[in-house]
PDB file of N, CA and C in Angstrom:
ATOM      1  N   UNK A   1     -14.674  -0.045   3.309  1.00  0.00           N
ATOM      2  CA  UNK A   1     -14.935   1.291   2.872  1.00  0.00           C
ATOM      3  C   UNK A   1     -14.978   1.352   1.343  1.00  0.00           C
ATOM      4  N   UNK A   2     -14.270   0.787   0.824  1.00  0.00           N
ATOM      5  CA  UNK A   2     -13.950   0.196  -0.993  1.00  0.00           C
ATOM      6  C   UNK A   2     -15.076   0.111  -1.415  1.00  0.00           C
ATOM      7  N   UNK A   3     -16.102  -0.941  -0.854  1.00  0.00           N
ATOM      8  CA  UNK A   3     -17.056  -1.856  -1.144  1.00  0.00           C
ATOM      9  C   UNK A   3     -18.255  -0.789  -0.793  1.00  0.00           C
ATOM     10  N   UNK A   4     -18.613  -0.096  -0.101  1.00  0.00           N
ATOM     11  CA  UNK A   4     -19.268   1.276   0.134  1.00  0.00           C
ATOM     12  C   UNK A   4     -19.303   2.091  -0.791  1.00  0.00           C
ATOM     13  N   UNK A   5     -17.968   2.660  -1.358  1.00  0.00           N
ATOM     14  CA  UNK A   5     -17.880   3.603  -2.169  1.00  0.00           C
ATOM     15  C   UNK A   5     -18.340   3.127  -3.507  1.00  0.00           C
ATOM     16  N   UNK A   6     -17.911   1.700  -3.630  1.00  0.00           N
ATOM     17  CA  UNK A   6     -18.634   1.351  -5.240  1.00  0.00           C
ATOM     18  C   UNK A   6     -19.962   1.134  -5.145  1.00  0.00           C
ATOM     19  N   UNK A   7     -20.749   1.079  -4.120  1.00  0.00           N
ATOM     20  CA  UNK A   7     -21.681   0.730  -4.477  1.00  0.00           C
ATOM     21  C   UNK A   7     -22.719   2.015  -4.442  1.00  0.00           C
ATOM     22  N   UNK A   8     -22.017   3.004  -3.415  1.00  0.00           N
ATOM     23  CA  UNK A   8     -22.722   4.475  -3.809  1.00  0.00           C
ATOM     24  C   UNK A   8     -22.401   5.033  -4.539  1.00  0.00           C
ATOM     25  N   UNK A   9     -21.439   4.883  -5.702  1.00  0.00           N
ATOM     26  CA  UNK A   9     -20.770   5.650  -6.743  1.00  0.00           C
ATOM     27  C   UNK A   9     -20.876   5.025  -8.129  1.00  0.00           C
ATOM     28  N   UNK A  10     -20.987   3.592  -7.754  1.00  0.00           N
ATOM     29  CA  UNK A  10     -21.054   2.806  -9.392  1.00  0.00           C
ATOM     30  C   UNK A  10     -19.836   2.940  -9.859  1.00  0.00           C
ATOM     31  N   UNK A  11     -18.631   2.881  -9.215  1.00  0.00           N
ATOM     32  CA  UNK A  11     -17.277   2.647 -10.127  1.00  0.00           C
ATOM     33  C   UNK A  11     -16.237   2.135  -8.891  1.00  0.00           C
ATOM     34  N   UNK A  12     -15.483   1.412  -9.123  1.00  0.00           N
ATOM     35  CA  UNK A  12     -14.335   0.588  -8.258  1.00  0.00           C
ATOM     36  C   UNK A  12     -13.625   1.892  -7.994  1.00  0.00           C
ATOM     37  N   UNK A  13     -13.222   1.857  -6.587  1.00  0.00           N
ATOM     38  CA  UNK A  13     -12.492   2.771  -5.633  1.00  0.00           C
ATOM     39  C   UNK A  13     -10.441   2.975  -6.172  1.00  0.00           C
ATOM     40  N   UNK A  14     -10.308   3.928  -5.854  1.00  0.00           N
ATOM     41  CA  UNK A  14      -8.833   4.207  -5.783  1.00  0.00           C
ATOM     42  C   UNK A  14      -8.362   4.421  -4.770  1.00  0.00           C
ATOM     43  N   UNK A  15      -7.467   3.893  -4.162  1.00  0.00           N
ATOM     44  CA  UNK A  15      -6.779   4.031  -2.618  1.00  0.00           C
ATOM     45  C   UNK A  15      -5.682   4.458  -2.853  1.00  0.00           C
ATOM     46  N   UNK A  16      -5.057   5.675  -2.026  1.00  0.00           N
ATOM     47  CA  UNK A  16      -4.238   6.424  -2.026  1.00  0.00           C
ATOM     48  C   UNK A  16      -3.464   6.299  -0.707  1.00  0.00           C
ATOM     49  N   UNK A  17      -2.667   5.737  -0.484  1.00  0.00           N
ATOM     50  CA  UNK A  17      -1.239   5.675   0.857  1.00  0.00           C
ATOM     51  C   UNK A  17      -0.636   6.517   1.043  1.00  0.00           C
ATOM     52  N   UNK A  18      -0.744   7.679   1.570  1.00  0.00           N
ATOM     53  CA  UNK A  18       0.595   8.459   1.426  1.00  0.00           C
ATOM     54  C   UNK A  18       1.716   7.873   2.843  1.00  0.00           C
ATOM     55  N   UNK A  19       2.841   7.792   2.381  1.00  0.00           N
ATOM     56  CA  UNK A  19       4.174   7.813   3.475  1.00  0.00           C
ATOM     57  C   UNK A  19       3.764   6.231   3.907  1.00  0.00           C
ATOM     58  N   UNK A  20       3.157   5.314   3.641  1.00  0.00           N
ATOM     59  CA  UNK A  20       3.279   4.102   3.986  1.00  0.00           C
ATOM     60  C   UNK A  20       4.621   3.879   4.419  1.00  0.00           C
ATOM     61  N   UNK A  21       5.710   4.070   4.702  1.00  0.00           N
ATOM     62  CA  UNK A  21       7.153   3.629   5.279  1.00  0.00           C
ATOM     63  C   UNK A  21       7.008   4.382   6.705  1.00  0.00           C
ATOM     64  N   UNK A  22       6.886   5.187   7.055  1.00  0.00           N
ATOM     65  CA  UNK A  22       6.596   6.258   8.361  1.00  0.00           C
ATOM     66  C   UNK A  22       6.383   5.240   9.271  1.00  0.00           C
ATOM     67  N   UNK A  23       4.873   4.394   9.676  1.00  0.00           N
ATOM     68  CA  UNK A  23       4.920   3.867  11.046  1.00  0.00           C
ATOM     69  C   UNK A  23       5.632   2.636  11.043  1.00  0.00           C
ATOM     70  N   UNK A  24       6.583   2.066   9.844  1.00  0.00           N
ATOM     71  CA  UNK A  24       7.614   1.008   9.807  1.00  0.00           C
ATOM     72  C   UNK A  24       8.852   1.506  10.240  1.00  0.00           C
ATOM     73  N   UNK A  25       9.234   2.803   9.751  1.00  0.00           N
ATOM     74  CA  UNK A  25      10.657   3.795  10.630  1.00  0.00           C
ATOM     75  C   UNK A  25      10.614   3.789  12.280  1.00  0.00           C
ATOM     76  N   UNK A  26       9.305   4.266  12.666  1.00  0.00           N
ATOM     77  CA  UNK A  26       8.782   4.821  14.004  1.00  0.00           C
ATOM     78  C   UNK A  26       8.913   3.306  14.950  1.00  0.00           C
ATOM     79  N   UNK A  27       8.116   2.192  14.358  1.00  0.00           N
ATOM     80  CA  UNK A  27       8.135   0.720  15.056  1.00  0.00           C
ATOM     81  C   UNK A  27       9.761   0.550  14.865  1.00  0.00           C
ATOM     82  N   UNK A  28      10.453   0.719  13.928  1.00  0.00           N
ATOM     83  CA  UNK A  28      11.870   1.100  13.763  1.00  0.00           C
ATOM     84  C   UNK A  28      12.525   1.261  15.312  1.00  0.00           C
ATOM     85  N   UNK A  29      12.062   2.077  15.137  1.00  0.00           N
ATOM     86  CA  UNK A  29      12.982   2.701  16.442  1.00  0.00           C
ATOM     87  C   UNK A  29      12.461   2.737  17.978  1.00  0.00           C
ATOM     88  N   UNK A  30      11.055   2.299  17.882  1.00  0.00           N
ATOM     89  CA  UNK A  30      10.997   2.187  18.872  1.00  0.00           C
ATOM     90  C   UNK A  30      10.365   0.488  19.328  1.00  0.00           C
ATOM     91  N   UNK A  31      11.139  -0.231  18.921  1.00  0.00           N
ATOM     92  CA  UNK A  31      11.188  -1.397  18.898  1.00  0.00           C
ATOM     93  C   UNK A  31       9.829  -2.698  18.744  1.00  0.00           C
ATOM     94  N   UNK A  32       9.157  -2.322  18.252  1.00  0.00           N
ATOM     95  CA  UNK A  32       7.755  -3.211  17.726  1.00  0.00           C
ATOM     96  C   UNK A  32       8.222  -3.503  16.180  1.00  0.00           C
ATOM     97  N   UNK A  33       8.980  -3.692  15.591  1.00  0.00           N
ATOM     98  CA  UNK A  33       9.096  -3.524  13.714  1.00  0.00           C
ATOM     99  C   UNK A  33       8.375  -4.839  13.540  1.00  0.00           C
ATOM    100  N   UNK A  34       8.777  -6.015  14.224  1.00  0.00           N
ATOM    101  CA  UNK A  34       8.155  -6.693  13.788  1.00  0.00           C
ATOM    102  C   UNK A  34       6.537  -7.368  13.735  1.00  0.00           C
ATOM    103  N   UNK A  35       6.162  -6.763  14.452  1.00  0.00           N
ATOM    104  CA  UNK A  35       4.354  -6.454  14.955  1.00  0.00           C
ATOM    105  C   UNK A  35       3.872  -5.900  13.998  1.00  0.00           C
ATOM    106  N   UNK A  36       4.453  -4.699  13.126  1.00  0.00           N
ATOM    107  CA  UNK A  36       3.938  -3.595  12.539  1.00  0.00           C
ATOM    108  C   UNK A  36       4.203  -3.814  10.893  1.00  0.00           C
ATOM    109  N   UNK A  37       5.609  -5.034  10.865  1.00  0.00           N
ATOM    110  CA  UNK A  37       5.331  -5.449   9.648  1.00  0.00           C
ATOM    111  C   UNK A  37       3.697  -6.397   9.390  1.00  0.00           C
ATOM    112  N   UNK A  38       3.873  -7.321  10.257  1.00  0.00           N
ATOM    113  CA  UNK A  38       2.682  -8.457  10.226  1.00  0.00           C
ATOM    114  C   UNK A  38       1.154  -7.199  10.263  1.00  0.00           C
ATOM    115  N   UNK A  39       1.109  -6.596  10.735  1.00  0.00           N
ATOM    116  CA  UNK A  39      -0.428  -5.691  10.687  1.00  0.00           C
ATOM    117  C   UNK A  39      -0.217  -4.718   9.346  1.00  0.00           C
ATOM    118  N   UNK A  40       0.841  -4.513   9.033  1.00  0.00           N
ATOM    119  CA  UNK A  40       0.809  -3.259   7.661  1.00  0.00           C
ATOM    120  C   UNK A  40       0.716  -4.671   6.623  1.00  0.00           C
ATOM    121  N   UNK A  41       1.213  -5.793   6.674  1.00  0.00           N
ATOM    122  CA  UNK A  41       1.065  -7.064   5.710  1.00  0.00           C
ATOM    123  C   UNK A  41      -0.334  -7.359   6.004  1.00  0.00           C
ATOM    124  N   UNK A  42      -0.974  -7.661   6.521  1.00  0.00           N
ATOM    125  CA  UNK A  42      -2.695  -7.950   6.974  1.00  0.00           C
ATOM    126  C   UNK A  42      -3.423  -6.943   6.316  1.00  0.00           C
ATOM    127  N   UNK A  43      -3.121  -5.501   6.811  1.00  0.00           N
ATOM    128  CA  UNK A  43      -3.990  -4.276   6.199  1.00  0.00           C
ATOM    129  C   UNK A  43      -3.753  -4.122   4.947  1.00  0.00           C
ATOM    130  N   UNK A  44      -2.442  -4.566   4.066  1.00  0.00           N
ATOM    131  CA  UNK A  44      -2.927  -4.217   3.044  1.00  0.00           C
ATOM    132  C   UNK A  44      -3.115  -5.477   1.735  1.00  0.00           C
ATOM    133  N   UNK A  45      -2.463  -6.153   2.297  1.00  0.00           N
ATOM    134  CA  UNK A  45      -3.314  -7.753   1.547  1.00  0.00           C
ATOM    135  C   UNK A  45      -4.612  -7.457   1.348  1.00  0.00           C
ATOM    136  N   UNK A  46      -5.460  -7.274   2.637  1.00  0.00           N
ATOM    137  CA  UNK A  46      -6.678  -6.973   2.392  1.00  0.00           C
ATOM    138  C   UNK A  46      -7.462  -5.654   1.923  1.00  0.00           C
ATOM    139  N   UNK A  47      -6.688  -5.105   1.836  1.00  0.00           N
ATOM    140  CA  UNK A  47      -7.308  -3.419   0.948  1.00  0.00           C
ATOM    141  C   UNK A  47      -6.373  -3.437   0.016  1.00  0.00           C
ATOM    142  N   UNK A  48      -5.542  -4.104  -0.671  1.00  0.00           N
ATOM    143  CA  UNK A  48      -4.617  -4.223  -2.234  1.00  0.00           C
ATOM    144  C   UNK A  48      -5.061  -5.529  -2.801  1.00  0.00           C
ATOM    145  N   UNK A  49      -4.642  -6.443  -2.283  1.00  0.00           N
ATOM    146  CA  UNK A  49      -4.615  -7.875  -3.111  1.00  0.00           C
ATOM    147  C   UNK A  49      -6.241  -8.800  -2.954  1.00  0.00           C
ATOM    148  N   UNK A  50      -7.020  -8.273  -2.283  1.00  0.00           N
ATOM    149  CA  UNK A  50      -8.794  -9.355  -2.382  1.00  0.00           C
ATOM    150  C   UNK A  50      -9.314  -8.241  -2.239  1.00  0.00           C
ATOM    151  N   UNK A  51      -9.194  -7.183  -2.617  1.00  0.00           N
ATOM    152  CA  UNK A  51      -9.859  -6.342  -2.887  1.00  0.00           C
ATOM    153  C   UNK A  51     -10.990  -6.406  -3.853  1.00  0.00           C
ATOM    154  N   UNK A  52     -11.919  -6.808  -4.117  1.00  0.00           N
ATOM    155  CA  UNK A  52     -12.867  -6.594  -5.500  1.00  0.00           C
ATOM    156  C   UNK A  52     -13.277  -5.285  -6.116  1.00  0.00           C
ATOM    157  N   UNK A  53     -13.177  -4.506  -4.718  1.00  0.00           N
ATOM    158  CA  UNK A  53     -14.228  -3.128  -5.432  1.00  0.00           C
ATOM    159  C   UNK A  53     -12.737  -2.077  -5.430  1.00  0.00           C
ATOM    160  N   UNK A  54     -11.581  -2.732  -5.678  1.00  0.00           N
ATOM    161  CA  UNK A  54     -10.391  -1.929  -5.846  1.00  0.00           C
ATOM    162  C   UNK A  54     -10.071  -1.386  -7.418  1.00  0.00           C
ATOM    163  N   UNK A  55      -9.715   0.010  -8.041  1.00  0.00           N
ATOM    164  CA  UNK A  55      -9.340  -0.121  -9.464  1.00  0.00           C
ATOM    165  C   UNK A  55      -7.811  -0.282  -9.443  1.00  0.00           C
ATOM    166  N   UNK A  56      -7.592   0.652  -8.416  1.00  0.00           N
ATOM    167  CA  UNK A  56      -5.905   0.233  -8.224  1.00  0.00           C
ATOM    168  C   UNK A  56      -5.461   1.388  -7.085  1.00  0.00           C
ATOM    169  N   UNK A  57      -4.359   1.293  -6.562  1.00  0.00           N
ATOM    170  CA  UNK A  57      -3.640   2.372  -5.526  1.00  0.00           C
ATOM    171  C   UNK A  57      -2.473   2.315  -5.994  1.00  0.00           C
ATOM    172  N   UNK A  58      -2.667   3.602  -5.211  1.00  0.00           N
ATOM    173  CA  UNK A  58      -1.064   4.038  -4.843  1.00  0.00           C
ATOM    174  C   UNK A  58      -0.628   4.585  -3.716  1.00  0.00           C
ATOM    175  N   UNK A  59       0.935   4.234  -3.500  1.00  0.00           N
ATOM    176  CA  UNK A  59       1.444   4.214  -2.580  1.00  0.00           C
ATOM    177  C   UNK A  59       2.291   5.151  -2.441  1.00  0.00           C
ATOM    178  N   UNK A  60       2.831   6.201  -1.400  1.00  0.00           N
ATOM    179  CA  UNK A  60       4.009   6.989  -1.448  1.00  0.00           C
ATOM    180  C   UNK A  60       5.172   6.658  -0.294  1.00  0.00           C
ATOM    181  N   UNK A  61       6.393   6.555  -0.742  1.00  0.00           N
ATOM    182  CA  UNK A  61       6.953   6.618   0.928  1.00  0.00           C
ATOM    183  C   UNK A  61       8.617   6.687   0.316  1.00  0.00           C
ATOM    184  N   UNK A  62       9.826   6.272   1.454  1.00  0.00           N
ATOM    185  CA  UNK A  62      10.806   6.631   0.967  1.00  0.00           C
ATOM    186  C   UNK A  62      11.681   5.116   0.639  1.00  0.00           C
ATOM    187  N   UNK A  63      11.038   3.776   1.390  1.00  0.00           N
ATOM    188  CA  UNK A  63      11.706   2.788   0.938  1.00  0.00           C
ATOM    189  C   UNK A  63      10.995   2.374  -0.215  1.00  0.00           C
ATOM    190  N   UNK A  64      11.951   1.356  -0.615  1.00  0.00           N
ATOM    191  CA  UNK A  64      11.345   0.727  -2.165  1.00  0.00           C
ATOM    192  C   UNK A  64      10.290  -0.217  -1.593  1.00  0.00           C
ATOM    193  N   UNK A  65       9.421  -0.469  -2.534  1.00  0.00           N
ATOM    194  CA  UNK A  65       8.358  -1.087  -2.175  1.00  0.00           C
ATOM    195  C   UNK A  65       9.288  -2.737  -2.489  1.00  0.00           C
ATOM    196  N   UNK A  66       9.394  -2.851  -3.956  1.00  0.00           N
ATOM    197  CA  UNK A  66       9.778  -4.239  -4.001  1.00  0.00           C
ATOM    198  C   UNK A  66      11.231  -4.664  -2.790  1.00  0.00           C
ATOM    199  N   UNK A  67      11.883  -4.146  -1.973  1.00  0.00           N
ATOM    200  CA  UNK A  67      12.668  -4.821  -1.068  1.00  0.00           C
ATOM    201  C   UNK A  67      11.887  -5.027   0.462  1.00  0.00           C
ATOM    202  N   UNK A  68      10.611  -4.173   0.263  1.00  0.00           N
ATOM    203  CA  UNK A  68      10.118  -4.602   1.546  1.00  0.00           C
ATOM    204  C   UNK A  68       9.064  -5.717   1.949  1.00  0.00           C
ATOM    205  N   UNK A  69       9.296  -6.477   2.994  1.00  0.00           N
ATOM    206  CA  UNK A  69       8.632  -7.850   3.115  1.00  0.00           C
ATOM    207  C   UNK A  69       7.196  -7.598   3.114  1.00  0.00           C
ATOM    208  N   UNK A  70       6.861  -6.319   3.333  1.00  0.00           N
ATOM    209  CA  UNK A  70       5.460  -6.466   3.909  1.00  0.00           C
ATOM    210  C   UNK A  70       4.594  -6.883   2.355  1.00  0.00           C
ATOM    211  N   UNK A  71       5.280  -6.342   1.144  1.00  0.00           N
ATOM    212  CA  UNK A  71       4.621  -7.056  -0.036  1.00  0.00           C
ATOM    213  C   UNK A  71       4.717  -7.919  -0.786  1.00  0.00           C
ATOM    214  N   UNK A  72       5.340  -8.637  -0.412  1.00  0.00           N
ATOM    215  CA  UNK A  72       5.464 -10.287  -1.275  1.00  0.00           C
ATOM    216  C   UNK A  72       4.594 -10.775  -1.209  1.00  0.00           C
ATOM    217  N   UNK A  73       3.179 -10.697  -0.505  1.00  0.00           N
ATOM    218  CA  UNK A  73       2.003 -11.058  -1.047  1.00  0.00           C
ATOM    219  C   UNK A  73       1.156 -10.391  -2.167  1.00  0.00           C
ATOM    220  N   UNK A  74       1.764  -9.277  -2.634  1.00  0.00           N
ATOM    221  CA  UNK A  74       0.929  -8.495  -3.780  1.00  0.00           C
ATOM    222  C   UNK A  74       1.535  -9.172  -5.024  1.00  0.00           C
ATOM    223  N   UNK A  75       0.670  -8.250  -5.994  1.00  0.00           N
ATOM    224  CA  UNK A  75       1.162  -8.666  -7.239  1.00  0.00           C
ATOM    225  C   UNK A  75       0.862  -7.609  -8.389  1.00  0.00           C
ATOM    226  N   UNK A  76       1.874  -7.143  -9.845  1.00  0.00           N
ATOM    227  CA  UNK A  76       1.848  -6.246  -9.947  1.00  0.00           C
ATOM    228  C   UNK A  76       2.130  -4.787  -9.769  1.00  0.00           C
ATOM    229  N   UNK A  77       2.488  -4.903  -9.022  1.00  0.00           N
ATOM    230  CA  UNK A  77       3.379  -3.281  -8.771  1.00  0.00           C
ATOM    231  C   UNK A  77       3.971  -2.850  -9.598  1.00  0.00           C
ATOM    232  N   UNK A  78       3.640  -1.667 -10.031  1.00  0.00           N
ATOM    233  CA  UNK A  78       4.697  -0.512 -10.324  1.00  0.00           C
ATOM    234  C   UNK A  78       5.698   0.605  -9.314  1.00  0.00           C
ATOM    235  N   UNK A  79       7.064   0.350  -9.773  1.00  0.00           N
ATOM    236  CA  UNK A  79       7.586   1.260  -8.765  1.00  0.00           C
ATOM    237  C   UNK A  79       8.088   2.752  -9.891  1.00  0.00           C
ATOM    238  N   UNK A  80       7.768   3.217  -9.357  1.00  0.00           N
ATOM    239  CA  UNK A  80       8.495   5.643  -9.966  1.00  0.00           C
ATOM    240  C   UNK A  80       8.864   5.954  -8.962  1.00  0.00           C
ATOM    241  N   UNK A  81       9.944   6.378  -9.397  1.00  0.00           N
ATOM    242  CA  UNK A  81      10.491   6.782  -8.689  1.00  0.00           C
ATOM    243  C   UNK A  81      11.037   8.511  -8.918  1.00  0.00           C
ATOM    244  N   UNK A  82      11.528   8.991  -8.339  1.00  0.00           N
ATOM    245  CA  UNK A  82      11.645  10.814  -8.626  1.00  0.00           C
ATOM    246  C   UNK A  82      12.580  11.170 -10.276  1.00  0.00           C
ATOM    247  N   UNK A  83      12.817   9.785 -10.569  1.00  0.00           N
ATOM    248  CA  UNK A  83      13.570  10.225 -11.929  1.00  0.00           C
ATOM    249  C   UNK A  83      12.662   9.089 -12.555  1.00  0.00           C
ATOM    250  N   UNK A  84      11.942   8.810 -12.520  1.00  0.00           N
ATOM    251  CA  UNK A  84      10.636   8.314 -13.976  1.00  0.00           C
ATOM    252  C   UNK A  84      10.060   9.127 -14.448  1.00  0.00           C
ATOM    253  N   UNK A  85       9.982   8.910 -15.591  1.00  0.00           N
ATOM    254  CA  UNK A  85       9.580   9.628 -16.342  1.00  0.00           C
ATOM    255  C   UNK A  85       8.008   9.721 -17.184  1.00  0.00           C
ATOM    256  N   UNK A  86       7.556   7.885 -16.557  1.00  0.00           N
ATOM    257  CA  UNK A  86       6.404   7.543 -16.675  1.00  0.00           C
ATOM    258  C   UNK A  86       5.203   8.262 -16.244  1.00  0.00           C
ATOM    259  N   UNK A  87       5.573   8.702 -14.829  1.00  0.00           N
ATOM    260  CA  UNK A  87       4.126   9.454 -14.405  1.00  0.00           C
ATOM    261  C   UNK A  87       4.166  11.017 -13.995  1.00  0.00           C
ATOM    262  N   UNK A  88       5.282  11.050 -14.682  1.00  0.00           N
ATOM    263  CA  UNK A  88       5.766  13.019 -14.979  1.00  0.00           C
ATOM    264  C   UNK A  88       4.818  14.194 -15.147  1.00  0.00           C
TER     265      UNK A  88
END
């Protein structure tokens, strides 16, 4: 969809996540977590990290990004959090 948008728009795409932690709580509890890490690690390796027609995303949710496994394949992250003051 990335690769679509740049090429009908002429500028690299921004991807927006909201609540990315939600269907990791839900597999949580209802016992798939580990299925749902390996497919949320697949989906977004490939729409974050080989992305070409990516400028950058962002992500919203309530765990920290850097303690969760599903991104140790990225690189770069910024984490804000409700007391940064960076993107105020």
């Amino acid at each position: 969809m990335s690769r679509c948008l740049e090429q009908a728009h002429g500028k690299k795409a921004i991807i927006l996540i909201d609540e990315y932690d939600v269907p990791l709580e839900k597999a949580h509890f209802k016992g798939y977590y580990d299925k749902m890490i390996g497919f949320l690690r697949s989906l977004l390796e490939s729409a974050l990290k080989t992305n070409e027609s990516l400028a950058f995303a962002v992500l919203t949710g309530c765990l920290r990004i850097s303690r969760e496994s599903i991104f140790t394949g990225l690189n770069n992250l910024k984490i804000a959090s409700v007391t940064s003051t960076e993107f105020a």
